[in-house]
C-alpha atoms as a PDB file:
ATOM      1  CA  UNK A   1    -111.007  83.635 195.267  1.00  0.00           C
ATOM      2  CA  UNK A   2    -113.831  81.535 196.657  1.00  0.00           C
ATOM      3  CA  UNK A   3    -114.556  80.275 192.937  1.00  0.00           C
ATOM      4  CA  UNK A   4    -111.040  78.855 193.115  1.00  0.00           C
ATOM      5  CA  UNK A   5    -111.741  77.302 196.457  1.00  0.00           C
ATOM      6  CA  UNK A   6    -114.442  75.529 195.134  1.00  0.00           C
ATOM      7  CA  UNK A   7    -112.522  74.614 191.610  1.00  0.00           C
ATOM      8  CA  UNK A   8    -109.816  72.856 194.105  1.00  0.00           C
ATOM      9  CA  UNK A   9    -112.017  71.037 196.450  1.00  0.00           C
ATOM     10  CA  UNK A  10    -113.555  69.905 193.420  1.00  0.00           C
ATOM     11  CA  UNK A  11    -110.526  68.648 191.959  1.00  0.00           C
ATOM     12  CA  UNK A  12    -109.695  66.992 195.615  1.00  0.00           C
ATOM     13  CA  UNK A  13    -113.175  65.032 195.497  1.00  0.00           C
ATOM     14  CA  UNK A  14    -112.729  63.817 191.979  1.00  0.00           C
ATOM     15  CA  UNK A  15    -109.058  62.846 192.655  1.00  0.00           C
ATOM     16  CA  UNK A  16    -110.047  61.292 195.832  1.00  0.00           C
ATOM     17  CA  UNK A  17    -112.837  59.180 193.980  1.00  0.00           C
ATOM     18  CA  UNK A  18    -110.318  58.416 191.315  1.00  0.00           C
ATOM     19  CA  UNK A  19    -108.084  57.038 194.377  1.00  0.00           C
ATOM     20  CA  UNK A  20    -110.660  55.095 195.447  1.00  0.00           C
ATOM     21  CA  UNK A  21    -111.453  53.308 191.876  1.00  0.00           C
ATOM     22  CA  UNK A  22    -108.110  52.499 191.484  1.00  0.00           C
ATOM     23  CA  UNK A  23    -107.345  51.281 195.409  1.00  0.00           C
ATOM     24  CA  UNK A  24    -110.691  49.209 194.393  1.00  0.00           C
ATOM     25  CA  UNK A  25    -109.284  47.777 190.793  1.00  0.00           C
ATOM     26  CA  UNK A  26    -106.160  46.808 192.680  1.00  0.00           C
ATOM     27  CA  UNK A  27    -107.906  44.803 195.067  1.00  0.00           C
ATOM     28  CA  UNK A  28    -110.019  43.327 192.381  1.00  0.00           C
ATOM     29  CA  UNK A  29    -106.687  42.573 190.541  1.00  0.00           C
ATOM     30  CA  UNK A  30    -105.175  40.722 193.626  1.00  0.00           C
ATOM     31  CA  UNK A  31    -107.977  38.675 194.402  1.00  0.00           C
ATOM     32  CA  UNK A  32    -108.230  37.540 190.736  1.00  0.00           C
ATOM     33  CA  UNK A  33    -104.687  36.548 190.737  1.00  0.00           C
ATOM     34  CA  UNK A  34    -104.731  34.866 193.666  1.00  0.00           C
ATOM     35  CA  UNK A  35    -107.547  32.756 192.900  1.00  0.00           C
ATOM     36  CA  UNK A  36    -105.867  32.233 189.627  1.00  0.00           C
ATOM     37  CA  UNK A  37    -102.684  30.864 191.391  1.00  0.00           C
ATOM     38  CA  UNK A  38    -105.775  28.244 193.521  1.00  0.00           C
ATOM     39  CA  UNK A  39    -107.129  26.748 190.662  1.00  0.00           C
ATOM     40  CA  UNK A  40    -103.297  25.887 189.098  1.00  0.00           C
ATOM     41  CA  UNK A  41    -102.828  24.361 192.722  1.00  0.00           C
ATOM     42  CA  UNK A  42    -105.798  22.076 191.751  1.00  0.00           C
ATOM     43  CA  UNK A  43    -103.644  19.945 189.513  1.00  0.00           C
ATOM     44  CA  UNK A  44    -101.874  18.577 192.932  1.00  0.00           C
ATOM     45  CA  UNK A  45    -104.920  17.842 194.992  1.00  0.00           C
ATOM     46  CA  UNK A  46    -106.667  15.638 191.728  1.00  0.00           C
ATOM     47  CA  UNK A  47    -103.119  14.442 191.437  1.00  0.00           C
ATOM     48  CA  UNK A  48    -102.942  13.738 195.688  1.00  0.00           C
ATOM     49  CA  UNK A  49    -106.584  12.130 195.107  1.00  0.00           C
ATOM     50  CA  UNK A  50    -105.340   9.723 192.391  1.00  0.00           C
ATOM     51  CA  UNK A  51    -102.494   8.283 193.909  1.00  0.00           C
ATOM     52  CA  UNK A  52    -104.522   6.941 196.904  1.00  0.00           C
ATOM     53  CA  UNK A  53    -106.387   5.557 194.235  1.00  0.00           C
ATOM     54  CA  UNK A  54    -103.745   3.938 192.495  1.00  0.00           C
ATOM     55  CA  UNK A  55    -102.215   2.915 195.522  1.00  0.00           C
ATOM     56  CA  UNK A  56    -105.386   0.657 196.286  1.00  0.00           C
ATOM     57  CA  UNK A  57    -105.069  -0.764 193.264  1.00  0.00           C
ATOM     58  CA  UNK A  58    -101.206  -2.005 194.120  1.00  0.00           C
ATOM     59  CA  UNK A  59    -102.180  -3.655 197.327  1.00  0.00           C
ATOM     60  CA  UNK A  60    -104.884  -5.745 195.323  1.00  0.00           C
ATOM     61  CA  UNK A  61    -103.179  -6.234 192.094  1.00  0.00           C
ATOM     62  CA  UNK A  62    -100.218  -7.028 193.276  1.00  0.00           C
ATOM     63  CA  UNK A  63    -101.318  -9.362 195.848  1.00  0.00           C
ATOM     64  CA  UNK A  64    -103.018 -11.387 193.329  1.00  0.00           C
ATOM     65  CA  UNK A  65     -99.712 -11.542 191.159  1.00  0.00           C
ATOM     66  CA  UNK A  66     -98.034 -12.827 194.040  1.00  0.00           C
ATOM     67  CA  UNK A  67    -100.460 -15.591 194.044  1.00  0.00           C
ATOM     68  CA  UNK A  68    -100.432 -16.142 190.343  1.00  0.00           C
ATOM     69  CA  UNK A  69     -96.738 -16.163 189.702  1.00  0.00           C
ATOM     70  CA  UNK A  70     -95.500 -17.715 192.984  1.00  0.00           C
ATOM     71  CA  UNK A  71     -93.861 -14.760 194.204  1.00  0.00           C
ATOM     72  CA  UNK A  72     -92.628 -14.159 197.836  1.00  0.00           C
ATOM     73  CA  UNK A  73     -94.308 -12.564 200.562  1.00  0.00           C
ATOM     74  CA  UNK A  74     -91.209 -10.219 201.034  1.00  0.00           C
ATOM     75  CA  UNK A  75     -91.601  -8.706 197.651  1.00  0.00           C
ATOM     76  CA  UNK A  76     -95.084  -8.057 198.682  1.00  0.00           C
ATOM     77  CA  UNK A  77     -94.660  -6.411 201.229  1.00  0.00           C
ATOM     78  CA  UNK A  78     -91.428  -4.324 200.358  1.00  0.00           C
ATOM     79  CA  UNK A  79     -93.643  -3.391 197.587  1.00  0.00           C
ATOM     80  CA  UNK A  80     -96.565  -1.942 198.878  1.00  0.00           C
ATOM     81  CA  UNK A  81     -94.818  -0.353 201.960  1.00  0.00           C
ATOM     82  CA  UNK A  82     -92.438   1.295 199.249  1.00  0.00           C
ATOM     83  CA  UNK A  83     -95.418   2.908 197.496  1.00  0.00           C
ATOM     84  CA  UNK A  84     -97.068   4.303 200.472  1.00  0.00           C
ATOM     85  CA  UNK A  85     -94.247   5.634 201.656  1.00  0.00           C
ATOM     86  CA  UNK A  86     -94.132   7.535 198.515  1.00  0.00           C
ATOM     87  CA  UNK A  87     -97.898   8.383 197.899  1.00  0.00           C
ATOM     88  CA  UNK A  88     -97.767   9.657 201.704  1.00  0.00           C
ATOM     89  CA  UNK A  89     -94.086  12.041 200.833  1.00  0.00           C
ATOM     90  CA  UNK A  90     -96.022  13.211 197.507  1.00  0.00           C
ATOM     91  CA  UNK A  91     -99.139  13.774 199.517  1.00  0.00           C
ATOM     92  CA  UNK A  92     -96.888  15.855 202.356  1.00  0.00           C
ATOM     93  CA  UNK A  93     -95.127  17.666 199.424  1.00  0.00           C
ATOM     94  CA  UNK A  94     -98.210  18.933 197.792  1.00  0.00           C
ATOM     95  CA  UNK A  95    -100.517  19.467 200.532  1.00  0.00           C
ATOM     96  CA  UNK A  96    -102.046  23.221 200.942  1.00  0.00           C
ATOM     97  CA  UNK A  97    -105.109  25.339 201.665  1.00  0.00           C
ATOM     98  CA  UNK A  98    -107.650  27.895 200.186  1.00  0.00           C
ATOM     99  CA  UNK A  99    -105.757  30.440 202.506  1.00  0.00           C
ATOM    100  CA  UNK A 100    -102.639  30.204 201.730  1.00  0.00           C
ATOM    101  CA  UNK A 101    -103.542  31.896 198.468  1.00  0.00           C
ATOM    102  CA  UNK A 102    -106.521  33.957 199.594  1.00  0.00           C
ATOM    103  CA  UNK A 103    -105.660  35.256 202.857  1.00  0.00           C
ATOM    104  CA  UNK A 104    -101.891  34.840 203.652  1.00  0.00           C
ATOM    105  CA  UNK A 105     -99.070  37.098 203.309  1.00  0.00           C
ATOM    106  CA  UNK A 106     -97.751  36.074 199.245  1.00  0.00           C
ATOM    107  CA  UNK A 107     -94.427  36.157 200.358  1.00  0.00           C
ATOM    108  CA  UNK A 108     -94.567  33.125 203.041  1.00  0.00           C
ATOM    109  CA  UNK A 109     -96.387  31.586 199.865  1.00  0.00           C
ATOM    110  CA  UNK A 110     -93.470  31.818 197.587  1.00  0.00           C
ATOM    111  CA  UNK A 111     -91.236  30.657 200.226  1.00  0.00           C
ATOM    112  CA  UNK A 112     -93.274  27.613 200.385  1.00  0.00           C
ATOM    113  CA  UNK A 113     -93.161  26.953 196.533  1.00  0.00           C
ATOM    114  CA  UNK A 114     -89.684  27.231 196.788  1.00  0.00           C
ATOM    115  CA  UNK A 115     -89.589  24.891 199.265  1.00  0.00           C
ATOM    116  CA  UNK A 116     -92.860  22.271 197.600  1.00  0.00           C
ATOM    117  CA  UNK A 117     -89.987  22.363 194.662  1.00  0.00           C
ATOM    118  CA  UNK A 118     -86.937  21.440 196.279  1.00  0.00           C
ATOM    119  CA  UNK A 119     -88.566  18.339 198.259  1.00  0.00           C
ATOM    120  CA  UNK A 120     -90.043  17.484 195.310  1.00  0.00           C
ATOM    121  CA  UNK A 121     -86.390  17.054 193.516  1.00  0.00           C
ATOM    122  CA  UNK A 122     -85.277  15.019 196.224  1.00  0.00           C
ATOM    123  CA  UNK A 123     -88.236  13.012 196.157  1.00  0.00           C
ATOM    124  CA  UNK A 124     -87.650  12.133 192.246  1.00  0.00           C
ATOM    125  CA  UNK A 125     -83.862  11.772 193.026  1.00  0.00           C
ATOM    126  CA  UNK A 126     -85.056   8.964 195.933  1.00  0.00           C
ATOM    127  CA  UNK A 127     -87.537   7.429 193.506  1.00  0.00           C
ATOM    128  CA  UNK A 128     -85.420   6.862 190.846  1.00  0.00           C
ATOM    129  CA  UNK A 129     -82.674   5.189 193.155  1.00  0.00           C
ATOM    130  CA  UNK A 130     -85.519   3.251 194.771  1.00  0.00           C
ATOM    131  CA  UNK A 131     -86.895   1.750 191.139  1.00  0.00           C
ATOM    132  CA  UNK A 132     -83.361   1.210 190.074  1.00  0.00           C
ATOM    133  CA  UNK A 133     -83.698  -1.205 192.757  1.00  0.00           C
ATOM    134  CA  UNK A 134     -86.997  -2.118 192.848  1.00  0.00           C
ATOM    135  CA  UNK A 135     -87.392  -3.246 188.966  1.00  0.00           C
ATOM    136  CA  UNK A 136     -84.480  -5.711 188.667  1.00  0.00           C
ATOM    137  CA  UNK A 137     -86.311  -7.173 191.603  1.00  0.00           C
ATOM    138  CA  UNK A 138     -89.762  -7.611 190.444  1.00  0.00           C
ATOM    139  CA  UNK A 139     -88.560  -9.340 186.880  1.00  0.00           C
ATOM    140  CA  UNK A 140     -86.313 -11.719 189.062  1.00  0.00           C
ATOM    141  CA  UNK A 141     -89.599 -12.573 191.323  1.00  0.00           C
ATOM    142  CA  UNK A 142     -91.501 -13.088 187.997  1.00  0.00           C
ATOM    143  CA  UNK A 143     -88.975 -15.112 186.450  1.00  0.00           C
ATOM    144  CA  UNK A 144     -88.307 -17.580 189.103  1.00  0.00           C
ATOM    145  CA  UNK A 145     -91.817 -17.806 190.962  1.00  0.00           C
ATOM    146  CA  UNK A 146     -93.151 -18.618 187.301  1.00  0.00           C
ATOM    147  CA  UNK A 147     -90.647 -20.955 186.737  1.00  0.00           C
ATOM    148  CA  UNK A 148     -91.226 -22.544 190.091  1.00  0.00           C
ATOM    149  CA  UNK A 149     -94.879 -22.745 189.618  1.00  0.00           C
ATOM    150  CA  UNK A 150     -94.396 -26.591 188.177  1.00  0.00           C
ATOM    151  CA  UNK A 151     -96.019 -25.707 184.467  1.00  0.00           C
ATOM    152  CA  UNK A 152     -99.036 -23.339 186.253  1.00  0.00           C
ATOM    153  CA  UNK A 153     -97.543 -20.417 184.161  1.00  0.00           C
ATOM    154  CA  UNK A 154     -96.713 -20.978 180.597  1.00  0.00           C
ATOM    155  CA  UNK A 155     -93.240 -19.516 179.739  1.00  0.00           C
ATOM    156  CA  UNK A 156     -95.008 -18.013 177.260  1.00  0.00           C
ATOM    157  CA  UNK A 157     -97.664 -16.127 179.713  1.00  0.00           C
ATOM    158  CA  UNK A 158     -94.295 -15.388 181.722  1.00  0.00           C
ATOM    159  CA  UNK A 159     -92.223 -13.452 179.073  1.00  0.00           C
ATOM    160  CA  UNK A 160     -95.960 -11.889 178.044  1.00  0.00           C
ATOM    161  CA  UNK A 161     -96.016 -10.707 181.236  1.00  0.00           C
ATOM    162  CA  UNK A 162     -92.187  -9.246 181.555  1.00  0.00           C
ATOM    163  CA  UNK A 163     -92.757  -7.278 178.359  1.00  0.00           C
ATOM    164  CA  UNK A 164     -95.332  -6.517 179.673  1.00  0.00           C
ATOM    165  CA  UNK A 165     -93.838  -5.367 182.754  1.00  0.00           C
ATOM    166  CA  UNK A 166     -91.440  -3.386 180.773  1.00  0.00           C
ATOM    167  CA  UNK A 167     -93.517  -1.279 178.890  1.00  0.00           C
ATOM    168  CA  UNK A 168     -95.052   0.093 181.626  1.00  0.00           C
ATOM    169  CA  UNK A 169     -92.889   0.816 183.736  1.00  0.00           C
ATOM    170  CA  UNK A 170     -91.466   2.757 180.672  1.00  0.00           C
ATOM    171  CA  UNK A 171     -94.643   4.543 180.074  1.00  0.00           C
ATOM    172  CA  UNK A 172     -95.275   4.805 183.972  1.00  0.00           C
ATOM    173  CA  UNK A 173     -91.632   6.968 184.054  1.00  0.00           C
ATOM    174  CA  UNK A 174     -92.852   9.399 181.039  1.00  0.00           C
ATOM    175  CA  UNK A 175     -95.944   9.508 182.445  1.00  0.00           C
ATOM    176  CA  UNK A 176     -93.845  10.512 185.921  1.00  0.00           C
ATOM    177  CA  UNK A 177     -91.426  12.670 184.204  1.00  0.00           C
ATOM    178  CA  UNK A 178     -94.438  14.833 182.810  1.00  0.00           C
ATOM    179  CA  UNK A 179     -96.730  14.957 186.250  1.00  0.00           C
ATOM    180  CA  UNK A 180     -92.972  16.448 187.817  1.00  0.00           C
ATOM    181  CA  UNK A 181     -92.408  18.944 185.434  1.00  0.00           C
ATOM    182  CA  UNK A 182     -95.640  19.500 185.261  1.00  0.00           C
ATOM    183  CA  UNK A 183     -95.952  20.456 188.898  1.00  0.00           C
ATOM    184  CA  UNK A 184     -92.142  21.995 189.079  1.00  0.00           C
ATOM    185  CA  UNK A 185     -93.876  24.332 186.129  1.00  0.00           C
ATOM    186  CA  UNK A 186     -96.723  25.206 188.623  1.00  0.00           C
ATOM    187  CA  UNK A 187     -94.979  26.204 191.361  1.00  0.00           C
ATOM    188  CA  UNK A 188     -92.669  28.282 189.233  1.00  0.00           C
ATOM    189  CA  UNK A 189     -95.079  30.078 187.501  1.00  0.00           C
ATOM    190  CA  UNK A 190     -96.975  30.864 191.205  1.00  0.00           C
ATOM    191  CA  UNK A 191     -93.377  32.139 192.010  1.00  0.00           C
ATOM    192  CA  UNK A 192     -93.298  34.455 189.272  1.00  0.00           C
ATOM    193  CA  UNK A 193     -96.891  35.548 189.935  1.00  0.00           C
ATOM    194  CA  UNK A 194     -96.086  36.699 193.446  1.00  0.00           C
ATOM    195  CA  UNK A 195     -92.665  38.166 192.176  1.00  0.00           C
ATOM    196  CA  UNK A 196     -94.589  40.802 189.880  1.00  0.00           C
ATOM    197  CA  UNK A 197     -97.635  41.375 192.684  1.00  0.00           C
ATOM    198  CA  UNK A 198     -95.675  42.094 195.264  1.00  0.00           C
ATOM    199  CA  UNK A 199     -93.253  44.502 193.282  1.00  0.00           C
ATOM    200  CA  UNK A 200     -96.364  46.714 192.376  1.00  0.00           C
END
């Protein structure tokens, strides 16, 4: 009888250890997929980081096209208060922190993703609206501040610079199209992540 005692308290400290490995994997587990959701995340922050960049680069560039190609002060300013507006909504839409994926409940998590992907449709939905605008404008400016520019800007410079206009704001919308889907694609596949961690 006391042999079989000690078989079963034997069996309760192995099974107890067992418990404890696994418990221990799990925890392992969770922490690697959480960090694993953080470094997808990354993509928005060098993506937040870039746009302030970019942005910079509109005040001066465009400033100096103004000058070049006669164009008014309006523009200008419509211009670069339309792209902060929309750096500043992007940076708002993708902001986050180490937390949120290390520490914080998964489920408030997903319910932000959720949320990081629906303002992120409306923000497309405004920005296309806002270049359908936008464009028509800027080729107008460039046609009639170059042609009011009495023979500063060749016509051929001007058309030059309208193709050249066009192509990238073509390229800048693929280029857009793919960063959106890109990040949509993120947030989803956090989603799903969560989904399957917090069913186990």
């Amino acid at each position: 009888m006391e042999i079989k005692n000690n078989e079963l308290e034997e069996m309760r400290q192995q099974l107890g250890i067992l418990k404890e490995k696994i418990d221990g994997q799990k925890l392992i587990n969770d922490k690697l997929i959480r960090q694993s959701m953080l470094n997808k995340m990354s993509f928005m922050k060098k993506y937040t980081w870039v746009s302030f960049f970019a942005l910079a680069y509109i005040y001066v560039g465009f400033f100096f096209l103004r000058e070049q190609f006669n164009m008014s002060w309006l523009f200008y300013i419509a211009t670069v208060i339309i792209m902060t507006v929309d750096v500043l909504f992007d940076a708002y839409i993708n902001r986050f922190s180490k937390d949120q994926f290390l520490n914080n409940d998964l489920i408030a998590t997903s319910k932000r993703m959720v949320r990081m992907k629906k303002l992120r449709k409306r923000s497309l939905l405004i920005g296309i609206i806002g270049m359908s605008i936008w464009s028509p404008w800027l080729f107008t400016e460039l046609y009639y501040g170059a042609s009011s520019s009495n023979g500063l800007v060749s016509p051929d410079y001007m058309w030059g610079t309208i193709v050249g206009g066009l192509v990238g704001l073509l390229a800048g919308a693929c280029i857009g199209i793919w960063i959106y889907l890109r990040m949509q694609s993120i947030n989803s596949d956090i989603i799903q992540e969560i989904e399957e961690l917090t069913k186990e």
